[in-house]
C-alpha atoms as a PDB file:
ATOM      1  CA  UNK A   1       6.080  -0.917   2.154  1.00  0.00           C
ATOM      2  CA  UNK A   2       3.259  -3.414   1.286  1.00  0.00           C
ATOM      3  CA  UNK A   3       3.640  -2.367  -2.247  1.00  0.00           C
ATOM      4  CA  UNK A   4       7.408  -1.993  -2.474  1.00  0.00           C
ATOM      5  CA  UNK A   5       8.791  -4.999  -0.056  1.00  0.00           C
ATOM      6  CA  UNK A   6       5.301  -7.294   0.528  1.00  0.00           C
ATOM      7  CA  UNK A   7       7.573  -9.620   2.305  1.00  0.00           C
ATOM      8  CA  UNK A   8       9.352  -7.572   4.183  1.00  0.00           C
ATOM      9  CA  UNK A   9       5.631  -5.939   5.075  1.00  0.00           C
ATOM     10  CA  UNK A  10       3.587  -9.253   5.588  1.00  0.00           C
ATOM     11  CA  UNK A  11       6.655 -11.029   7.599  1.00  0.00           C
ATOM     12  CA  UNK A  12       6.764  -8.212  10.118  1.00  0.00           C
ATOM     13  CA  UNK A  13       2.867  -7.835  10.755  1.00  0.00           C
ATOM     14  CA  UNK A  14       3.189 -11.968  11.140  1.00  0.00           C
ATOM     15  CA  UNK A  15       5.439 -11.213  14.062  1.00  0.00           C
ATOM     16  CA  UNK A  16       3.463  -8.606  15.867  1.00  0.00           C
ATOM     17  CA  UNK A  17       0.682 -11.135  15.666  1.00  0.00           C
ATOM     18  CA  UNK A  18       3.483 -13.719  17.456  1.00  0.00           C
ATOM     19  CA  UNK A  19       4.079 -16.052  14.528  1.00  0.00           C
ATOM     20  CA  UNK A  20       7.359 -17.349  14.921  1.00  0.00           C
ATOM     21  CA  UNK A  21       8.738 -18.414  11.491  1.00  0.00           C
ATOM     22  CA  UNK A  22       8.770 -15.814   8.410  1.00  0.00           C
ATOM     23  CA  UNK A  23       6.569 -16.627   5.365  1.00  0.00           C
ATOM     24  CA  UNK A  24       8.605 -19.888   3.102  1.00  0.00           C
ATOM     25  CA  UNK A  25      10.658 -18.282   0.324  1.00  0.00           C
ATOM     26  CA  UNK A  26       8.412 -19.994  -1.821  1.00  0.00           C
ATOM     27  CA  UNK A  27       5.655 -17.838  -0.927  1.00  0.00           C
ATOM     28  CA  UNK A  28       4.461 -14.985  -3.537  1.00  0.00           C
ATOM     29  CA  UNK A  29       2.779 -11.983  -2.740  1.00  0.00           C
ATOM     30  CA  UNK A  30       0.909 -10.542  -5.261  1.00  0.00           C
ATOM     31  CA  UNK A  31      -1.327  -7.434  -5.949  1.00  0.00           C
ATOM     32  CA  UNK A  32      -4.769  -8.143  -6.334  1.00  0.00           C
ATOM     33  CA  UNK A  33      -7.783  -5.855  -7.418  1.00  0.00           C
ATOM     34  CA  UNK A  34      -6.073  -2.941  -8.421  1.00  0.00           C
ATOM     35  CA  UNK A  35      -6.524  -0.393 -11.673  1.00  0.00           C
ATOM     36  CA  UNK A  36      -4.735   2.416 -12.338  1.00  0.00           C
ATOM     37  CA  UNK A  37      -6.552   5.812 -12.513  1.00  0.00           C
ATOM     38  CA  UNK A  38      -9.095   7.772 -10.816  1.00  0.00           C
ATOM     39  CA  UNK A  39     -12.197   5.311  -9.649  1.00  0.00           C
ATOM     40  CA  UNK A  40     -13.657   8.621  -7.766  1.00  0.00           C
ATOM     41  CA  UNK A  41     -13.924  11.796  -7.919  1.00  0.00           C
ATOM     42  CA  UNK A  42     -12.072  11.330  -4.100  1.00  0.00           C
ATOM     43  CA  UNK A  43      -8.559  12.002  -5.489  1.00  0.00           C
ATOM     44  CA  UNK A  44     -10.025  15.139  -7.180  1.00  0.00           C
ATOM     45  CA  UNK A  45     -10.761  17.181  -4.193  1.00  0.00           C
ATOM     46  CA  UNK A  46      -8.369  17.817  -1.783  1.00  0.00           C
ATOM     47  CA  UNK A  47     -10.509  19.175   0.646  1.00  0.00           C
ATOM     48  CA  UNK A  48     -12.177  16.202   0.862  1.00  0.00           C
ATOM     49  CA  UNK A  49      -9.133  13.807   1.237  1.00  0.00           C
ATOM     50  CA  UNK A  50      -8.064  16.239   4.170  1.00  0.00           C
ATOM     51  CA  UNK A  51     -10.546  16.247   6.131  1.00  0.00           C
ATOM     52  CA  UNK A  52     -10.701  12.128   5.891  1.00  0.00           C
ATOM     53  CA  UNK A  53      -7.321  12.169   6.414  1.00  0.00           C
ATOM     54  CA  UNK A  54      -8.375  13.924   9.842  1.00  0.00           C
ATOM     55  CA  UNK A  55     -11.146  11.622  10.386  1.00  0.00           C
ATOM     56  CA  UNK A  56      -9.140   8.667  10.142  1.00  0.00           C
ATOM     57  CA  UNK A  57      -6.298   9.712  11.984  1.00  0.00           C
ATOM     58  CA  UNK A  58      -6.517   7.981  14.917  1.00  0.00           C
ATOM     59  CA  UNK A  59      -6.613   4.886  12.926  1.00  0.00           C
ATOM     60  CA  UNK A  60      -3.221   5.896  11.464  1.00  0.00           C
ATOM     61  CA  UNK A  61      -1.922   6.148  14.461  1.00  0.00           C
ATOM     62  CA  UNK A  62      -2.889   3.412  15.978  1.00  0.00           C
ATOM     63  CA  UNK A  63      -1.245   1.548  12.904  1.00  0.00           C
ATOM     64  CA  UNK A  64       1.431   3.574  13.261  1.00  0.00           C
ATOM     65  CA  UNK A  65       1.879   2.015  16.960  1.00  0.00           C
ATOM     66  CA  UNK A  66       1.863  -1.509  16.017  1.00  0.00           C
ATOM     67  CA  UNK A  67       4.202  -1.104  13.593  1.00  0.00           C
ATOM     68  CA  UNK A  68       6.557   0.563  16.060  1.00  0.00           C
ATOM     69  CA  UNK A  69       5.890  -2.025  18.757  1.00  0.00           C
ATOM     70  CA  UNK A  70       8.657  -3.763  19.983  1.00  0.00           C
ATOM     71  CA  UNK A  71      11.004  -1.710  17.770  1.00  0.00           C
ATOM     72  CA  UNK A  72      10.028  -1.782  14.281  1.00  0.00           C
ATOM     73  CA  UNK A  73       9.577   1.271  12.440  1.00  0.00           C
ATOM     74  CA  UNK A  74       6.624   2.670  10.447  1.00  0.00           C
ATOM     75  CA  UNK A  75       6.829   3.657   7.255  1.00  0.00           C
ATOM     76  CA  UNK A  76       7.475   6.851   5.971  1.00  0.00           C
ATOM     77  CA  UNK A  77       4.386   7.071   3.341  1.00  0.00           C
ATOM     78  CA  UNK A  78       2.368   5.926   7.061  1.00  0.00           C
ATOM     79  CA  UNK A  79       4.206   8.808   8.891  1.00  0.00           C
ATOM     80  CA  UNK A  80       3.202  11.423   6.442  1.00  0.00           C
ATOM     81  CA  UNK A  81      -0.209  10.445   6.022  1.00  0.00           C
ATOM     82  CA  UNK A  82       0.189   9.865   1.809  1.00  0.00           C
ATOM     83  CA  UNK A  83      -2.536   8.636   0.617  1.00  0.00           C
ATOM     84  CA  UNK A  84      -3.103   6.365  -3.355  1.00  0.00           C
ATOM     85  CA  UNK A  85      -4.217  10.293  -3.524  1.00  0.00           C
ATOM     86  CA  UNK A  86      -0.428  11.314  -3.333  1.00  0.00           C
ATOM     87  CA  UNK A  87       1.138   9.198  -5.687  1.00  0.00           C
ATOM     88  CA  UNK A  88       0.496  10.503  -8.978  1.00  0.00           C
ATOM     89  CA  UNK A  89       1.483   7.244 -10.672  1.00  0.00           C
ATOM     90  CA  UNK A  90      -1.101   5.526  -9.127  1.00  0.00           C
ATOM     91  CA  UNK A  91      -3.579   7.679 -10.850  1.00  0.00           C
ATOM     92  CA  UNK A  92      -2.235   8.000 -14.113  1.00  0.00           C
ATOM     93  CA  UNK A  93      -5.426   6.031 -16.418  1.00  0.00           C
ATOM     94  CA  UNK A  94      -4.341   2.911 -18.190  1.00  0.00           C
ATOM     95  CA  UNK A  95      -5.969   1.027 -21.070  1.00  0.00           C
ATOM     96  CA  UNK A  96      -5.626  -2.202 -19.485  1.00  0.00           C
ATOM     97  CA  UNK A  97      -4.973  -3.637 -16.279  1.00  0.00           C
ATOM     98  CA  UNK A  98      -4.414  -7.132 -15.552  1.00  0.00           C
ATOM     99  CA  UNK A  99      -2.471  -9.229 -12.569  1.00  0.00           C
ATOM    100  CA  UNK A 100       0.925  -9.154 -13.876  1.00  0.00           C
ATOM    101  CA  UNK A 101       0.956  -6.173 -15.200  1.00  0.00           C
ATOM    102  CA  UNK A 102       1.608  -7.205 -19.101  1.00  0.00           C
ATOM    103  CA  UNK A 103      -1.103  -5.409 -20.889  1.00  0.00           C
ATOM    104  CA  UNK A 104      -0.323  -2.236 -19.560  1.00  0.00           C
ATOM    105  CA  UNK A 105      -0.108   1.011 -21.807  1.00  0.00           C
ATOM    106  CA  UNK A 106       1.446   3.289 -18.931  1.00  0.00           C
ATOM    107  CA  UNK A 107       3.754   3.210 -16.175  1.00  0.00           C
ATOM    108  CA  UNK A 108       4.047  -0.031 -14.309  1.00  0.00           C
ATOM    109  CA  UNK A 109       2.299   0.764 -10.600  1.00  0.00           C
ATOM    110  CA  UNK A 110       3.877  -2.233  -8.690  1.00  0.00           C
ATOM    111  CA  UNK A 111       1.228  -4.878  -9.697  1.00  0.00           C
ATOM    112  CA  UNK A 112       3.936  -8.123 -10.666  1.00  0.00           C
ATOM    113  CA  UNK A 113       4.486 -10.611  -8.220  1.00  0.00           C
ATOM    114  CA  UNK A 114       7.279  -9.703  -5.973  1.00  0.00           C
ATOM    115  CA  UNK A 115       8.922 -12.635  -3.755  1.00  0.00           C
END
């Protein structure tokens, strides 16, 4: 959801943490930091990203919790446990990166502002 609907993502966590007025439409949320492409050789071995998966998943679930609290709903990518390891786009090597996105020679990842 935070990469999809960053609003719709930040504005709930807001209220869980008791703020009482969304973010002003004004407000941008933007992707910061992020290439394209394997980094690691993480992605590369499943057996690896399982058994992190494992060891992390109590902090999934407590995620998961918060989200839930007070009727909200987790995501689905949070439910199933998918990983930047899953999503094949997110992997796929680029010859540029930059903030919004315009330099890039493969498939656009989510990194343009979204409002």
């Amino acid at each position: 959801v935070l990469r999809t609907s960053p609003r719709l993502a930040y504005n709930g966590l807001a209220l869980i943490l008791g703020a009482t007025e969304p973010f002003p439409t004004e407000a941008e949320f933007r992707r910061y930091n992020h290439l394209a492409g394997h980094r690691t050789d993480l992605c590369r071995n499943a057996t690896l990203v399982r058994e992190l998966k494992e060891a992390l998943d109590q902090e999934y679930v407590v995620i998961e919790r918060s989200l839930t609290f007070e009727g909200g709903e987790a995501p689905e990518e949070l439910k199933l446990r998918l990983t930047r390891c899953d999503r094949e786009q997110e992997l796929e090597e680029c010859e540029a990166s930059t903030l919004d996105g315009s330099a890039r020679k493969c498939s656009d990842v989510g990194d343009k502002s979204i409002k």
